[in-house]
C-alpha atoms as a PDB file:
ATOM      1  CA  UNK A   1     -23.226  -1.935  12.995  1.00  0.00           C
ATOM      2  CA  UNK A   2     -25.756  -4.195  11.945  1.00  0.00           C
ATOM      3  CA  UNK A   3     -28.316  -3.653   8.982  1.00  0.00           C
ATOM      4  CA  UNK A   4     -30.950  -4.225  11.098  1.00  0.00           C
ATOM      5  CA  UNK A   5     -30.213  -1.214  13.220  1.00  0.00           C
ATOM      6  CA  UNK A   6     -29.936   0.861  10.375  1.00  0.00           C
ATOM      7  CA  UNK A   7     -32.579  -0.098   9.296  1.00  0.00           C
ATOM      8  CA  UNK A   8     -35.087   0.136  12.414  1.00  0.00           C
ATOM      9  CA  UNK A   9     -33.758   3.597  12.964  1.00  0.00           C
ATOM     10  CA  UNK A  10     -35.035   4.616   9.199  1.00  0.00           C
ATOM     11  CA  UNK A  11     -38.225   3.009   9.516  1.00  0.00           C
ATOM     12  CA  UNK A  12     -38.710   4.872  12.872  1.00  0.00           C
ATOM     13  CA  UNK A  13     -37.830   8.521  12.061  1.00  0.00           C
ATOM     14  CA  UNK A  14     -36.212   8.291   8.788  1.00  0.00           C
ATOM     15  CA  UNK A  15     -39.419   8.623   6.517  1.00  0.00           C
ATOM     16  CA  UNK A  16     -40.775  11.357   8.490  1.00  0.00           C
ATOM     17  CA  UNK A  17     -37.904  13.142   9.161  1.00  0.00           C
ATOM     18  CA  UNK A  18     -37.296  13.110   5.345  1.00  0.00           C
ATOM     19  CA  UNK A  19     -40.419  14.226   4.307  1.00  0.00           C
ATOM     20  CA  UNK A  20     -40.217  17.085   7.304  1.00  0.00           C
ATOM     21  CA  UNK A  21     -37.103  18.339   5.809  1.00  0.00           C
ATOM     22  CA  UNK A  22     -38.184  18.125   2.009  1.00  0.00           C
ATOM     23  CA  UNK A  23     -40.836  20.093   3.310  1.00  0.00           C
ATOM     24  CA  UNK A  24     -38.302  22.550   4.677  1.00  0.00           C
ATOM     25  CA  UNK A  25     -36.221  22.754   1.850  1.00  0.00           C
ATOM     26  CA  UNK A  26     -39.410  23.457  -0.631  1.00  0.00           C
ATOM     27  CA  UNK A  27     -40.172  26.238   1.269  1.00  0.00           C
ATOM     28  CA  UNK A  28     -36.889  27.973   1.352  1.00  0.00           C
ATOM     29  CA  UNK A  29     -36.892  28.137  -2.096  1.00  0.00           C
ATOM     30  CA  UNK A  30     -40.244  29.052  -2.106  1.00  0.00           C
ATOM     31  CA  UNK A  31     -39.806  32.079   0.193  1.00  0.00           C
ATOM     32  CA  UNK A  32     -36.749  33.003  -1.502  1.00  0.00           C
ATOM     33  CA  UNK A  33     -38.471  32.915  -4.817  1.00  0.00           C
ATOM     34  CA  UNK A  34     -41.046  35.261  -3.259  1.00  0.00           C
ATOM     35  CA  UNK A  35     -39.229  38.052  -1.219  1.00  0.00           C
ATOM     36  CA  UNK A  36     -41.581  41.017  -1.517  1.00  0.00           C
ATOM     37  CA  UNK A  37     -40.565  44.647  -0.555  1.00  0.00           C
ATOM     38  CA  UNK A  38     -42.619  44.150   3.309  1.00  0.00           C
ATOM     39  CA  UNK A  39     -40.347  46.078   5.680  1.00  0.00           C
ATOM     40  CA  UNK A  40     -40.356  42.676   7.740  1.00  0.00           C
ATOM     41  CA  UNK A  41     -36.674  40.894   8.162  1.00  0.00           C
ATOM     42  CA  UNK A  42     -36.044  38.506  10.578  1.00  0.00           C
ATOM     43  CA  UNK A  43     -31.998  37.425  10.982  1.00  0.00           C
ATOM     44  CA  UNK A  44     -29.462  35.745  13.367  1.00  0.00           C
ATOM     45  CA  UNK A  45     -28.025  38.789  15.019  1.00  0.00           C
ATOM     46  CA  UNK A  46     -25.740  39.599  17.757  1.00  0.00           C
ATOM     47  CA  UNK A  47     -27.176  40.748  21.275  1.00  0.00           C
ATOM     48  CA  UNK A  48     -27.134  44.540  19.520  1.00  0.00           C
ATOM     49  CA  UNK A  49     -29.009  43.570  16.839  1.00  0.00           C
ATOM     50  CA  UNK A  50     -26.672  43.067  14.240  1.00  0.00           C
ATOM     51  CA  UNK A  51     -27.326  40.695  11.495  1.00  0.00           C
ATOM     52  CA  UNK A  52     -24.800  38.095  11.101  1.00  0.00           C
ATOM     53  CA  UNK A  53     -23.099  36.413   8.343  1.00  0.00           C
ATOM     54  CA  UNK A  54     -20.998  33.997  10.199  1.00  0.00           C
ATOM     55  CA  UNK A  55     -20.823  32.324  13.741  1.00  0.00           C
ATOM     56  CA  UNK A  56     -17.877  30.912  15.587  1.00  0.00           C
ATOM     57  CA  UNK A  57     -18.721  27.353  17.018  1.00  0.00           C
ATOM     58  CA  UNK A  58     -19.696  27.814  20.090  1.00  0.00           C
ATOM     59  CA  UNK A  59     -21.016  31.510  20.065  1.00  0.00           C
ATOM     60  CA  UNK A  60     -23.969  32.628  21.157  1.00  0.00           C
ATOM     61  CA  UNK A  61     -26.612  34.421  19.037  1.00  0.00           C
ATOM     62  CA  UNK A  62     -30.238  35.363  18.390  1.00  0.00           C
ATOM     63  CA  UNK A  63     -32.988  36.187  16.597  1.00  0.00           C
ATOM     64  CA  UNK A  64     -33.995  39.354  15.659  1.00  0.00           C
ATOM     65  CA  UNK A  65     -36.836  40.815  13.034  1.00  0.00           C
ATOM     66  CA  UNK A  66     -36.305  44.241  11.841  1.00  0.00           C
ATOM     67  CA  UNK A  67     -39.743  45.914  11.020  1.00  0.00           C
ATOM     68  CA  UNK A  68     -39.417  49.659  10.845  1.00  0.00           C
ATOM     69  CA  UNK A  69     -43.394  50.082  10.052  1.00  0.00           C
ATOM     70  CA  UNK A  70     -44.338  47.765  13.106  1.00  0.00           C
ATOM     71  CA  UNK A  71     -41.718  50.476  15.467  1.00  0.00           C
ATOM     72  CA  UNK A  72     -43.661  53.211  14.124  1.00  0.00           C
ATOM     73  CA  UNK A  73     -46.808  51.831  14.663  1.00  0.00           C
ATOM     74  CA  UNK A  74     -46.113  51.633  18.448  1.00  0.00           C
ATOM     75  CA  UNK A  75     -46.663  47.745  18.331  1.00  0.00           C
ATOM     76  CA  UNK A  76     -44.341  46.508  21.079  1.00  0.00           C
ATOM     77  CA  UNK A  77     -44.625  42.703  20.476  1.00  0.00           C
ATOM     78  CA  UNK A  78     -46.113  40.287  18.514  1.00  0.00           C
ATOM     79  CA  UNK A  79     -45.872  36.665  17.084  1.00  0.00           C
ATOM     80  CA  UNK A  80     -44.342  34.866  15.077  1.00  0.00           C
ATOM     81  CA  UNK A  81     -43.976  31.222  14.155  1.00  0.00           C
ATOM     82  CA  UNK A  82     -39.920  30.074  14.003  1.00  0.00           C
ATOM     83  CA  UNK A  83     -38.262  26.991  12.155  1.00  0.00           C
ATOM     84  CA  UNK A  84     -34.478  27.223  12.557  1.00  0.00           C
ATOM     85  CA  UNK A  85     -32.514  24.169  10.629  1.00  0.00           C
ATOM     86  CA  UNK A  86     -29.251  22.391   9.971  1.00  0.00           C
ATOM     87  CA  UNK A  87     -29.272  20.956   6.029  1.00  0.00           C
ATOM     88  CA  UNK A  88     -25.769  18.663   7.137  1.00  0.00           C
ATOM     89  CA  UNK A  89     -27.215  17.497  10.086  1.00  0.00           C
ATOM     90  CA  UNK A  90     -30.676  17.657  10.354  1.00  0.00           C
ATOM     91  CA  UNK A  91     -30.409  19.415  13.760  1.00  0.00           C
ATOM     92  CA  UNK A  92     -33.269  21.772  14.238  1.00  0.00           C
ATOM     93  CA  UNK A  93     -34.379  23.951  16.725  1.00  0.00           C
ATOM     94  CA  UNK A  94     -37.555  22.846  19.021  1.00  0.00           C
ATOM     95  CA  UNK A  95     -39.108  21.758  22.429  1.00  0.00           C
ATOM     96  CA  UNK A  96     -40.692  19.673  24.024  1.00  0.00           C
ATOM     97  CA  UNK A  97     -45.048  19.312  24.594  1.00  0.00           C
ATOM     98  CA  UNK A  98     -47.228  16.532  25.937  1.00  0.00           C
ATOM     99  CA  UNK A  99     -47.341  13.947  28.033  1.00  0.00           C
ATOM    100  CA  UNK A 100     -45.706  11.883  25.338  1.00  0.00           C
ATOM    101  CA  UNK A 101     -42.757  14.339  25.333  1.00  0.00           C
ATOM    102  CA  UNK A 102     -43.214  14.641  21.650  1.00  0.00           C
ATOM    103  CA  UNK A 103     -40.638  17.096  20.045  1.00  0.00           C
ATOM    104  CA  UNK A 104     -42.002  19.903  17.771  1.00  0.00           C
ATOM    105  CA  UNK A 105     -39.889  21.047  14.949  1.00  0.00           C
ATOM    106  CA  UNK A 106     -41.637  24.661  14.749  1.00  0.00           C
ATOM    107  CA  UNK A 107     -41.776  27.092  17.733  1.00  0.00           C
ATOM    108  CA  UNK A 108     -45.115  28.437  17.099  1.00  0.00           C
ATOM    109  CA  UNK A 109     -46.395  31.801  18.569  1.00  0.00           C
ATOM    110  CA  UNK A 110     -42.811  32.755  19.633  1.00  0.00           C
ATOM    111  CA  UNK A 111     -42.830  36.343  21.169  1.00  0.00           C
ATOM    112  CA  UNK A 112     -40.531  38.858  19.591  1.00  0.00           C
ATOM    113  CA  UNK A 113     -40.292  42.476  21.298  1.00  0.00           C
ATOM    114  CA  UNK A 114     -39.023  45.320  20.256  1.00  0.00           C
ATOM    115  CA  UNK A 115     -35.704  45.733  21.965  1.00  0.00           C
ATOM    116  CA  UNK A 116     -33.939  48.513  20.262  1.00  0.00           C
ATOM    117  CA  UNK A 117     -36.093  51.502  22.284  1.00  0.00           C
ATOM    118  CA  UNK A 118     -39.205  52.675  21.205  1.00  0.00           C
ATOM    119  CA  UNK A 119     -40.161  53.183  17.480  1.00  0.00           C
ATOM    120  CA  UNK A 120     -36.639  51.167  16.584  1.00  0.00           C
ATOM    121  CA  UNK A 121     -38.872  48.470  15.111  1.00  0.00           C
ATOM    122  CA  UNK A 122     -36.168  46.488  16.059  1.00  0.00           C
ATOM    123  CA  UNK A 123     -37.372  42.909  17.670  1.00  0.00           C
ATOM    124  CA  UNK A 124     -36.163  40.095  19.436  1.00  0.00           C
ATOM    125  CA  UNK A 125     -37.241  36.483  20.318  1.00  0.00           C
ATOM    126  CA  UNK A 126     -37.793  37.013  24.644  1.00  0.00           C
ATOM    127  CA  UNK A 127     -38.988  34.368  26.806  1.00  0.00           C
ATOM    128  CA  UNK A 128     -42.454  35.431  27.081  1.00  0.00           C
ATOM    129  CA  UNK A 129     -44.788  38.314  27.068  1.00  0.00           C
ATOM    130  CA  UNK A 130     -43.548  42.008  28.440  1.00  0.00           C
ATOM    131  CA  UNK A 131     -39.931  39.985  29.346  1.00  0.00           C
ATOM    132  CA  UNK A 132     -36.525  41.679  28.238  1.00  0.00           C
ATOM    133  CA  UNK A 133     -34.681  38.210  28.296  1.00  0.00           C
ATOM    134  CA  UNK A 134     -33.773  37.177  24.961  1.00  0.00           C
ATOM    135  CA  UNK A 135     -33.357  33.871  23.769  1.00  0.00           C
ATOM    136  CA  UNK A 136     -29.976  32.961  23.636  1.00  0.00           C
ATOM    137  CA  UNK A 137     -28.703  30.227  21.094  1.00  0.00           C
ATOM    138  CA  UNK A 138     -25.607  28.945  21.231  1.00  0.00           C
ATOM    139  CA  UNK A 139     -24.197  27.215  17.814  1.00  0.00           C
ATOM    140  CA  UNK A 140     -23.001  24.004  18.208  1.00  0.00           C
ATOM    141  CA  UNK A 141     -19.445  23.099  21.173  1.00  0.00           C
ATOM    142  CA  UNK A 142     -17.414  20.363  21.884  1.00  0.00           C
ATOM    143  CA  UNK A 143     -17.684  17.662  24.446  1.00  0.00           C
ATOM    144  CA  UNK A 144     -15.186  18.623  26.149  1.00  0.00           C
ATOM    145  CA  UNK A 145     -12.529  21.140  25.159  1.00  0.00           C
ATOM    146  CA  UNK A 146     -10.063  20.363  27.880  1.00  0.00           C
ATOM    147  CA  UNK A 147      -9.492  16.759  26.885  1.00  0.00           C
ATOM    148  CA  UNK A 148      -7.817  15.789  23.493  1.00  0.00           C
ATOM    149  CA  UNK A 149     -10.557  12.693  23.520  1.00  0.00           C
ATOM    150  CA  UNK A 150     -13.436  15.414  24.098  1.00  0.00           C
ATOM    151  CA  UNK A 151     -13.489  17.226  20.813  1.00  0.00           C
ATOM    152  CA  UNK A 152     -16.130  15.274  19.715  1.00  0.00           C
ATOM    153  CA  UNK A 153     -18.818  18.167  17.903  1.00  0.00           C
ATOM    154  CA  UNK A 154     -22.191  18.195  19.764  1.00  0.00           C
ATOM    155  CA  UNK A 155     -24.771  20.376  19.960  1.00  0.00           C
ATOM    156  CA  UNK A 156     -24.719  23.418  22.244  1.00  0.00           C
ATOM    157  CA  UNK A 157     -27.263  25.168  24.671  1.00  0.00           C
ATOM    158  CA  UNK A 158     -30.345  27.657  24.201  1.00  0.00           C
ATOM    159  CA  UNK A 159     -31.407  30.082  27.497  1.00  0.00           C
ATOM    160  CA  UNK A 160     -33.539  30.041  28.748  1.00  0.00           C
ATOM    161  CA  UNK A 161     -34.786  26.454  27.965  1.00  0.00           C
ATOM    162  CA  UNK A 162     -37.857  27.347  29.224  1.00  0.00           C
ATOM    163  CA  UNK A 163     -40.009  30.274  27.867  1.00  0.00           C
ATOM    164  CA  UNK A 164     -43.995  31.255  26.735  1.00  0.00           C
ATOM    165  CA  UNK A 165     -45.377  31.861  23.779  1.00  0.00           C
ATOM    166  CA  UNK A 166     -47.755  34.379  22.789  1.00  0.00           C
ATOM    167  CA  UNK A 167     -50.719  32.231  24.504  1.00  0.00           C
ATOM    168  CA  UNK A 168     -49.134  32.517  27.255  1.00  0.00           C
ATOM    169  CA  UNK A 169     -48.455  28.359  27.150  1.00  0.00           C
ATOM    170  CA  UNK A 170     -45.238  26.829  28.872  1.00  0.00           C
ATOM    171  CA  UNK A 171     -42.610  25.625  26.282  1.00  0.00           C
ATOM    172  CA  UNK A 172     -40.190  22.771  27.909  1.00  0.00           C
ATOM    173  CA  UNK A 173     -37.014  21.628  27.336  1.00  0.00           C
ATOM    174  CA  UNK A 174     -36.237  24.236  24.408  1.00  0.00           C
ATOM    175  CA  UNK A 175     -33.545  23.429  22.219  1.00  0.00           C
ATOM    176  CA  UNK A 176     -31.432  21.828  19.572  1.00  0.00           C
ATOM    177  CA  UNK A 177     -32.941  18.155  18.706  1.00  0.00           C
ATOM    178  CA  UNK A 178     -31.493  15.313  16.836  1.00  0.00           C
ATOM    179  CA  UNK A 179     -28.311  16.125  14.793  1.00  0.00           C
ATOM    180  CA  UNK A 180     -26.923  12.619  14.158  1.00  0.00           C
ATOM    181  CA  UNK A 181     -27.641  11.910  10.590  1.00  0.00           C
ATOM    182  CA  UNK A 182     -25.356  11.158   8.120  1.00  0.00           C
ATOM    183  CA  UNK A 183     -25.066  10.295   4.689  1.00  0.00           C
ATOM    184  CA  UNK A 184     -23.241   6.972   4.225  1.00  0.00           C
ATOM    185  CA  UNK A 185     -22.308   4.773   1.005  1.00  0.00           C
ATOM    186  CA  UNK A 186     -25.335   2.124   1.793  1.00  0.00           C
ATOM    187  CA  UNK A 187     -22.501  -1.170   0.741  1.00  0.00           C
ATOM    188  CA  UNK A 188     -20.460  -0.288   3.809  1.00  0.00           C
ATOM    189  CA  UNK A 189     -23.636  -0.556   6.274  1.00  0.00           C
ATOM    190  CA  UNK A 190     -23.395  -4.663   4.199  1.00  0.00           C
ATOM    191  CA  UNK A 191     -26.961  -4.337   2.523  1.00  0.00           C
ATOM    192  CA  UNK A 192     -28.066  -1.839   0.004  1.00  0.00           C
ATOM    193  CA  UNK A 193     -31.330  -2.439   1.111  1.00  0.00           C
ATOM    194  CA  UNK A 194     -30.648  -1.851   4.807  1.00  0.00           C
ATOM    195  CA  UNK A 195     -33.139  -4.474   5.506  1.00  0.00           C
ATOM    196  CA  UNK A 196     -31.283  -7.884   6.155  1.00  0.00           C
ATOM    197  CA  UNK A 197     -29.259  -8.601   9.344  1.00  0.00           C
ATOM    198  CA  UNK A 198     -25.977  -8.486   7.676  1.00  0.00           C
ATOM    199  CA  UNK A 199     -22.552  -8.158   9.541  1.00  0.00           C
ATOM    200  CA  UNK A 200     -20.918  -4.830   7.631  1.00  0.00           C
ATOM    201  CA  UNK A 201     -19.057  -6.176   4.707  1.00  0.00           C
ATOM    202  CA  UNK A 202     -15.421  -5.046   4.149  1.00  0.00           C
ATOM    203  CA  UNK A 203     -15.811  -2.336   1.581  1.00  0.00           C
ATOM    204  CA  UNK A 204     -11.748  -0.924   0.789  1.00  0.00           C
ATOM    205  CA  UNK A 205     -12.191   3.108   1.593  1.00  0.00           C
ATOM    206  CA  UNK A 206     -10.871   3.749  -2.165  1.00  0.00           C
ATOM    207  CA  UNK A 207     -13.723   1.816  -3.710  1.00  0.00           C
ATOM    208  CA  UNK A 208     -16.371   4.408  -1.971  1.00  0.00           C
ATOM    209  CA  UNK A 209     -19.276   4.761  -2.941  1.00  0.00           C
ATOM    210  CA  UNK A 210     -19.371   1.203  -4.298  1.00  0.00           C
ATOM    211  CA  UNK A 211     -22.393   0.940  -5.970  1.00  0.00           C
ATOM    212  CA  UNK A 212     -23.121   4.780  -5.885  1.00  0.00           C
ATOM    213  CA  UNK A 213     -26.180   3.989  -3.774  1.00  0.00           C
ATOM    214  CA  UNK A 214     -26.297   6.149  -0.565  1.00  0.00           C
ATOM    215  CA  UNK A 215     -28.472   6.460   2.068  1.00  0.00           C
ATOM    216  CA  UNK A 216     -29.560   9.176   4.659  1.00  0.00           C
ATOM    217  CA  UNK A 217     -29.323   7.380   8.444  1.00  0.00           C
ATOM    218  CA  UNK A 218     -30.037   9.054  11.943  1.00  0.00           C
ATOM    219  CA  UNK A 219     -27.407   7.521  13.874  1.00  0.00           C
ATOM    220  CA  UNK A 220     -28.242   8.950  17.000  1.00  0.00           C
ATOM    221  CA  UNK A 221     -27.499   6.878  19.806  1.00  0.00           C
ATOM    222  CA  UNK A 222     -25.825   4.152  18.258  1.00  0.00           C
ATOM    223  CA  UNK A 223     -22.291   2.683  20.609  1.00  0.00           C
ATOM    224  CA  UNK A 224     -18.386   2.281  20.267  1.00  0.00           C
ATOM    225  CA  UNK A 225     -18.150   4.925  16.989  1.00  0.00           C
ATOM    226  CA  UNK A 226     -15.274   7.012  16.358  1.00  0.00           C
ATOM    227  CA  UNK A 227     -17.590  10.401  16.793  1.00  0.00           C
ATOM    228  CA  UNK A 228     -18.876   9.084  19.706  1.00  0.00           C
ATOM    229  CA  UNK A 229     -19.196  11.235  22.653  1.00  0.00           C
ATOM    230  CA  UNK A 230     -16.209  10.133  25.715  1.00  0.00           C
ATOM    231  CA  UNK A 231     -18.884  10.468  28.433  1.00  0.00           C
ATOM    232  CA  UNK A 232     -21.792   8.013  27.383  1.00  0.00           C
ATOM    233  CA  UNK A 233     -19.865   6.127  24.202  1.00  0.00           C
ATOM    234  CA  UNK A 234     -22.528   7.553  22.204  1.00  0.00           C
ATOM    235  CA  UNK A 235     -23.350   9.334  19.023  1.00  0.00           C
ATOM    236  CA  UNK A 236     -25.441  12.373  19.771  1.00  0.00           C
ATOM    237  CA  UNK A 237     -26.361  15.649  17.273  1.00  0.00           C
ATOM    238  CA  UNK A 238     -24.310  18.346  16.548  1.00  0.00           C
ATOM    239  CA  UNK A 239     -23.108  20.832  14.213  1.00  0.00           C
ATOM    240  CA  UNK A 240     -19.999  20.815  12.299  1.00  0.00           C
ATOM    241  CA  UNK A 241     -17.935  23.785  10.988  1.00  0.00           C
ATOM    242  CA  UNK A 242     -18.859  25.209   7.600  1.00  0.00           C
ATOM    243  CA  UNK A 243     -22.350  23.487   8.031  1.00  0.00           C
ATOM    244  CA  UNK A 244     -25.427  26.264   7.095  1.00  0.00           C
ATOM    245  CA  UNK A 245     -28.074  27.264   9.748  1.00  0.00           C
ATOM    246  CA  UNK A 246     -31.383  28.209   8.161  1.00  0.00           C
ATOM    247  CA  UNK A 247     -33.792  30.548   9.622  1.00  0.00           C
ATOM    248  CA  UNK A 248     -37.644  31.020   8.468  1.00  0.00           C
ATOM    249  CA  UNK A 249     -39.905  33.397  10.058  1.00  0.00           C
ATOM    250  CA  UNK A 250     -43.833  34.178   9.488  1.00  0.00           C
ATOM    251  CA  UNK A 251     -45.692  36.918  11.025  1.00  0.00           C
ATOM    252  CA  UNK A 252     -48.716  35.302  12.617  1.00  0.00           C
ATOM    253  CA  UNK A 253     -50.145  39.299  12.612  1.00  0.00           C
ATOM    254  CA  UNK A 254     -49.912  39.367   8.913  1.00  0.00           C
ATOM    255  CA  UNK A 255     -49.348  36.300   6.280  1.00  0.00           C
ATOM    256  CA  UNK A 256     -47.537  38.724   4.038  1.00  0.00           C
ATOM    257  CA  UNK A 257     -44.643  38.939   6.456  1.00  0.00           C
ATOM    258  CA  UNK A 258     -42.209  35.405   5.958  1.00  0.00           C
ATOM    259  CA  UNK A 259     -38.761  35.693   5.103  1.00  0.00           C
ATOM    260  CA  UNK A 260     -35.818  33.351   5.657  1.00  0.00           C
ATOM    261  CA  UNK A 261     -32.152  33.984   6.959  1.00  0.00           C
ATOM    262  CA  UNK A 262     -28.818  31.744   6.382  1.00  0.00           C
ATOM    263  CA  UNK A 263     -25.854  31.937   8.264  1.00  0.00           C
ATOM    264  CA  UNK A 264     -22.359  29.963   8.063  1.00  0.00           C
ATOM    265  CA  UNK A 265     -20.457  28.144  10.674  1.00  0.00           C
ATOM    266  CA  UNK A 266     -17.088  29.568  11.337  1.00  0.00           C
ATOM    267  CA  UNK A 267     -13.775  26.841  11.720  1.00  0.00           C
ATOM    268  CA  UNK A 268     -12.474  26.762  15.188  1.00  0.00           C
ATOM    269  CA  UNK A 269      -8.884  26.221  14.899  1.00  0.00           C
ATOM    270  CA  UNK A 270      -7.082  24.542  17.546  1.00  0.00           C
ATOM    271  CA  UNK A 271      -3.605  25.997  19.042  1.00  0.00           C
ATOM    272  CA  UNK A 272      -1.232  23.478  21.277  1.00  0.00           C
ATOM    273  CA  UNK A 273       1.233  25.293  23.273  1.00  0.00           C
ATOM    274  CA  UNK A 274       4.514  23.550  24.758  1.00  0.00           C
ATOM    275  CA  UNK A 275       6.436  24.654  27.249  1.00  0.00           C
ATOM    276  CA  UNK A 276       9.431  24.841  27.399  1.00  0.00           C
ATOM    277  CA  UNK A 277      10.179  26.287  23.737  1.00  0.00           C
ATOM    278  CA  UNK A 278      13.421  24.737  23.440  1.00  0.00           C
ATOM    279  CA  UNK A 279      14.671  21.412  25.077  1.00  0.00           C
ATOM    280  CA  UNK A 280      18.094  20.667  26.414  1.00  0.00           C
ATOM    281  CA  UNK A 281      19.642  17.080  26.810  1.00  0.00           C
ATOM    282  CA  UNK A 282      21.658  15.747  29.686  1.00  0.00           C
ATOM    283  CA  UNK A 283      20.085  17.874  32.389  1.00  0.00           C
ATOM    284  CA  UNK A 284      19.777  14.957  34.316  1.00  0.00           C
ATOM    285  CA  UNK A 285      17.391  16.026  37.371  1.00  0.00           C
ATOM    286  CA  UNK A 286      17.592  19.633  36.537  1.00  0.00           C
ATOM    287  CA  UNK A 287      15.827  19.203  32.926  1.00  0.00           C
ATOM    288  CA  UNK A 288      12.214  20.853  33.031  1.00  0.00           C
ATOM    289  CA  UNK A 289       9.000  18.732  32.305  1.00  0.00           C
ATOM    290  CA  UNK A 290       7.345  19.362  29.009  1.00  0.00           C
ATOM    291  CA  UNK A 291       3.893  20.887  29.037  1.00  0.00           C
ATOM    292  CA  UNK A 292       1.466  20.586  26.251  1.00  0.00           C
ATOM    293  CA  UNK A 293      -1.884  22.670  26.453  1.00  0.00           C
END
C-alpha cells in the first residue's frame, strides 16, 4: 500500500467524511443531553415492534417510533428525517439521488405508519405513503458463509431498496454505504504524513503504534488485503461484531420530537462438524471419508 493511496483516498472523502461524523457524534450527545418527557421514541425493533437491545449479524430489523399521543390523535403517518450510523466503521445508512449518483447520509421525509392497529401509536418506517411494507434492514453478513475463504464481514441488504418519501419522491439504491475505514498506526502506512510516495516501511507488530500517531483511512476498494472480499479481491464496508449501530430520529411534524436509539452487534460463533466422530486405522478401502462442515 502506497502513501500516496492513502493519502488520495483522505483528501477525497476523508475530510468530509470526518467532519460528517463529528457532526454526528455532537449531536448524539446533544440529543441525549436533551431527552424531554415527548411521548415520541423511535428504536430498532423486531417486525412486532419490539425494541431491541442486541442484533445477531445477519438479522433483520427495523425501525419503529412509539408515539402513544400521535395513535390517539388518529394520525396514521407522518415524517420523519432518519440518520442510522456505525461509530467502528463509518457505515451509514443512505441512498442514492441525482444524476451524479451522489450518496446522502440522511433519509429525509421517511414515512413511518402506524402498524400496530389503530390508536397503537405504534409506527414503522414503510416504503411509501398508505404501504404496509416495512423497511427491512439487515445488520451486517458474510461473503460467503459456505466457504472457509468467504467469511470476510461485509455489509448486508435493506428491502426494499427502493421506496418514497413523504413527497412522494423516488429514493434509489437504498442502503448501507461505505464501511471500510479503519484506524491504523500512520508509521506502518511508511509516512506519518501520508503524503509522500513511500513503499510501507517494516514496522515489527510489537512496536505498534510507533510513534503513537494514528490516522483514520477509508480503505474501501483498495486490492490483495487480508479482509478482502474472495469474489472481487477487494475491501468493501461492513460491520463487525460488538460494533454499535446508532439511530437518530426527528419528527418533521414537530421539532420537539428527536430522540436517538443504540443497539449492539451480537458475536456469531462458528460450529465445524466432522463426521465420522471417531476414526479407525487400517480399514484399508472400507475406512469412511472425513467430512468437515
Amino acid at each position: 500500500m502506497k502513501g500516496t493511496i492513502a493519502a488520495s483516498v483522505g483528501e477525497r472523502k476523508g475530510g468530509l467524511a470526518l467532519k460528517r461524523r463529528g457532526f454526528l457524534i455532537g449531536l448524539v450527545v446533544a440529543v441525549a443531553l436533551s431527552a424531554t418527557a415527548w411521548g415520541f421514541e423511535p428504536y430498532f425493533s423486531d417486525a412486532a415492534g419490539n425494541k431491541l437491545g442486541t442484533v445477531w449479524e445477519g438479522q433483520q430489523i427495523y425501525i419503529a417510533v412509539k408515539d402513544p399521543d400521535k395513535g390517539a390523535c388518529g394520525i396514521d403517518q407522518f415524517p420523519v428525517d432518519l440518520v442510522v450510523f456505525d461509530f467502528k466503521t463509518g457505515a451509514y445508512l443512505g441512498y442514492v439521488y441525482g444524476t451524479e449518483q451522489t450518496s446522502s447520509a440522511t433519509i429525509t421525509n421517511a414515512v413511518f405508519r402506524e402498524m400496530g392497529g389503530i390508536g397503537s401509536g405504534l409506527y414503522f418506517w414503510v416504503a411509501g405513503k398508505n404501504s404496509s411494507t416495512k423497511v427491512a434492514l439487515q445488520v451486517g453478513k458474510r461473503d460467503d458463509y459456505s466457504a472457509i475463504e468467504g467469511q470476510t464481514h461485509i455489509l448486508g441488504t435493506v428491502s426494499p431498496s427502493t421506496i418514497k418519501d413523504w413527497s412522494d419522491k423516488t429514493l434509489s439504491d437504498v442502503g448501507w454505504k461505505e464501511g471500510a475505514w479503519e484506524y491504523v498506526d500512520q508509521d506502518v502506512l511508511g509516512d506519518p504524513d501520508l503524503t509522500n510516495d513511500i513503499t510501507p516501511v517494516d514496522v515489527g507488530v510489537t512496536a505498534l503504534p510507533k510513534n503513537k500517531a494514528a490516522a483514520r483511512v477509508d480503505f474501501e476498494g483498495f486490492t490483495h488485503a487480508l479482509n478482502a472480499t474472495p469474489g472481487n479481491n477487494k475491501i468493501v464496508g461492513r460491520f463487525e461484531n460488538n460494533d454499535t449501530l446508532v439511530l437518530i430520529a426527528a419528527d418533521r411534524t414537530d421539532e420537539r420530537n428527536i430522540d436517538q436509539d443504540q443497539i449492539k452487534i451480537h458475536d456469531t460463533v462458528g460450529k465445524l462438524t466432522v463426521v465420522p466422530s471417531r476414526l479407525e486405522y487400517g480399514c484399508g478401502p472400507a475406512c469412511q471419508n472425513i467430512i468437515i462442515k
